[in-house]
Protein backbone atom coordinates (compact mmCIF):
# COMPACT_ATOMS: atom_id res chain seq x y z
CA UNK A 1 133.36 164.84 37.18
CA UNK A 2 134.20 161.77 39.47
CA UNK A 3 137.32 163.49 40.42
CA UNK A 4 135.53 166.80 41.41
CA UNK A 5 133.02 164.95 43.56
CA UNK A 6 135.32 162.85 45.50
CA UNK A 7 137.88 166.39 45.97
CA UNK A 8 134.26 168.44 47.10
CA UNK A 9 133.82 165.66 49.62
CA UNK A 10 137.27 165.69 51.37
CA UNK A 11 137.69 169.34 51.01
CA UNK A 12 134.72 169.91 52.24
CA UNK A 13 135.04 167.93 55.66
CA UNK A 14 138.48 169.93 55.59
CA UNK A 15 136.41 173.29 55.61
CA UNK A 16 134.40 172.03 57.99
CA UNK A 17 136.91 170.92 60.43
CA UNK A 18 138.38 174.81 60.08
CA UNK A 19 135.06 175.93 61.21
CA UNK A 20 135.41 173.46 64.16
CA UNK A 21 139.24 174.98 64.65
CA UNK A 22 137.67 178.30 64.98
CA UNK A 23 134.38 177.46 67.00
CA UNK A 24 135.36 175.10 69.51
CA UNK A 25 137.78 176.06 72.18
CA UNK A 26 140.47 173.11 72.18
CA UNK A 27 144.11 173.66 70.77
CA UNK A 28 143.39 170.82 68.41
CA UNK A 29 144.63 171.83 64.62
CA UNK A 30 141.90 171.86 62.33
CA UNK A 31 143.13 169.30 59.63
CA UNK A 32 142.66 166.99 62.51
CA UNK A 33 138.90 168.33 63.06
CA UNK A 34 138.44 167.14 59.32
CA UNK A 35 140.09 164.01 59.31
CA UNK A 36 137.52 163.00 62.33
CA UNK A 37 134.62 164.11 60.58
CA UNK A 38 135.82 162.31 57.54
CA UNK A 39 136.58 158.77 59.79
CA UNK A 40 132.91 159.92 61.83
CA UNK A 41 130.83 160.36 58.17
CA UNK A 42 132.91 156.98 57.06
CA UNK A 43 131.92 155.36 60.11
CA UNK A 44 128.36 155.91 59.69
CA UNK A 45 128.18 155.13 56.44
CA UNK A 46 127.44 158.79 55.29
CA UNK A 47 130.27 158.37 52.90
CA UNK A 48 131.76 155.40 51.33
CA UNK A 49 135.08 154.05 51.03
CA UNK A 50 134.36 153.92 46.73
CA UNK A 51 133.22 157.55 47.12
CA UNK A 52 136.59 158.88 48.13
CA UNK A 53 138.91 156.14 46.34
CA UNK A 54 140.10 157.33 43.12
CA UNK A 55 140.80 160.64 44.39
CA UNK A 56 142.30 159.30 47.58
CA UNK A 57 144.88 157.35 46.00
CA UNK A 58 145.90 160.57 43.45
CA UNK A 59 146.29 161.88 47.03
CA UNK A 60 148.81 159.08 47.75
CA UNK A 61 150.40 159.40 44.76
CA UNK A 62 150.79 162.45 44.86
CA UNK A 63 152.39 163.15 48.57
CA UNK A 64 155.79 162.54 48.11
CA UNK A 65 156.00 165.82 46.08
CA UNK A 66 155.03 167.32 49.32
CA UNK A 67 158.11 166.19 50.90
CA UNK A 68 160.71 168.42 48.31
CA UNK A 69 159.81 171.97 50.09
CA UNK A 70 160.73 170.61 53.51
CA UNK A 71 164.11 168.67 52.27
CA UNK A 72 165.13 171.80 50.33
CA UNK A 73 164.21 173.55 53.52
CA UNK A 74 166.67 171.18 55.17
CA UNK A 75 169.48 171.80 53.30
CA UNK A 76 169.01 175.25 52.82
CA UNK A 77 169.20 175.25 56.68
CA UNK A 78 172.46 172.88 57.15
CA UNK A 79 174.58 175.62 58.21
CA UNK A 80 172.35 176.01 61.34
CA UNK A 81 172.01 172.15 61.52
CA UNK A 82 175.71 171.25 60.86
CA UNK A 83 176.11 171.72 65.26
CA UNK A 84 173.22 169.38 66.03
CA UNK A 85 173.61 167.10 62.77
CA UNK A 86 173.99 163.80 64.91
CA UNK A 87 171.22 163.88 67.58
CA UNK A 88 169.04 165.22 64.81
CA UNK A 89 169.88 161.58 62.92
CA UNK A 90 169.38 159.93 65.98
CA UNK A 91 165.66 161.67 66.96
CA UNK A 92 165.17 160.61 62.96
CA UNK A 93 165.81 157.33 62.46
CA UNK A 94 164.47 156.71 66.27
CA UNK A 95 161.26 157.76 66.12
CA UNK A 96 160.77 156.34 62.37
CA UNK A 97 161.52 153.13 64.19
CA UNK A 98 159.08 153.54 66.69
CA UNK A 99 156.12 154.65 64.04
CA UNK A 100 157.09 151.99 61.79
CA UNK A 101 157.11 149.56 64.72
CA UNK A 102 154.00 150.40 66.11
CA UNK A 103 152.09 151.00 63.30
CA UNK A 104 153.35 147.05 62.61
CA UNK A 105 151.86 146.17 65.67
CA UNK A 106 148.79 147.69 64.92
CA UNK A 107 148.45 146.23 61.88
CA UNK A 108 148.64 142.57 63.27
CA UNK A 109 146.46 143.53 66.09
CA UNK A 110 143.44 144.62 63.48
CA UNK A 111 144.76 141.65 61.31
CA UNK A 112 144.04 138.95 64.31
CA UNK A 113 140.83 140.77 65.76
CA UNK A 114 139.19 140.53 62.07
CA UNK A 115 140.23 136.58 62.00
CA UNK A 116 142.75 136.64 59.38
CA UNK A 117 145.94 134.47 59.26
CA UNK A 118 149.33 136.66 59.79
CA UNK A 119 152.12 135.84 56.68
C-alpha cells in the first residue's frame, strides 16, 4: 500500500502539472509543471523526502529500461545517421561532458555552502 501512496503522490503532481500545461499560456512542457510542484510541495514541507523514497528509487532503478526504445530507435535509424555519424559523436560525448561537468560543479558548490569537507 506504501508503494501506491508514494506512486498517487508523484503521479498526481504529474496530473497536475498537465492541467498547468493546458491552463497557463507558456510553452513550458508539462512534466516540467509537475516536477516544480513536486520541488514547491517538497519545499514547503507539504510532502516529505520519506514519503516519496521507496518509490523514487524503483523509479531510479528502473530508468535505464527507458533508454532501450530510443537506442533501438537509433539503430533502426543508422542508415539515415551513417552521413552525420561523426558530428553526432561529437554533439554526444560534448555535451555529456558539459552536464557531467557542471552538474560536478554544482555538486561542490551545494557541498561547500552546507559546510561540508570536499573528498
Amino acid at each position: 500500500m506504501k508503494y501506491v501512496k508514494e506512486a498517487g503522490i508523484i503521479f498526481g503532481m504529474s496530473a497536475a502539472g498537465e492541467i498547468l500545461n493546458q491552463l497557463l499560456p507558456f510553452p513550458v512542457p508539462a512534466g516540467v509543471y509537475g516536477l516544480f510542484l513536486l520541488l514547491i510541495c517538497l519545499l514547503a514541507g507539504v510532502v516529505k523526502p520519506d514519503m516519496l523514497e521507496a518509490t523514487g528509487n524503483w523509479m531510479l532503478d528502473a530508468m535505464p529500461i527507458m533508454f532501450v526504445p530510443a537506442c533501438v530507435g537509433i539503430m533502426d535509424s543508422f542508415g539515415e545517421l551513417k552521413d552525420v555519424l561523426v558530428p553526432f559523436v561529437v554533439i554526444a560525448v560534448a555535451s555529456t561532458a558539459m552536464v557531467m561537468g557542471i552538474t560536478g560543479r554544482v555538486a561542490q558548490w551545494i557541498i561547500r555552502r552546507k559546510g561540508g569537507k570536499r573528498s
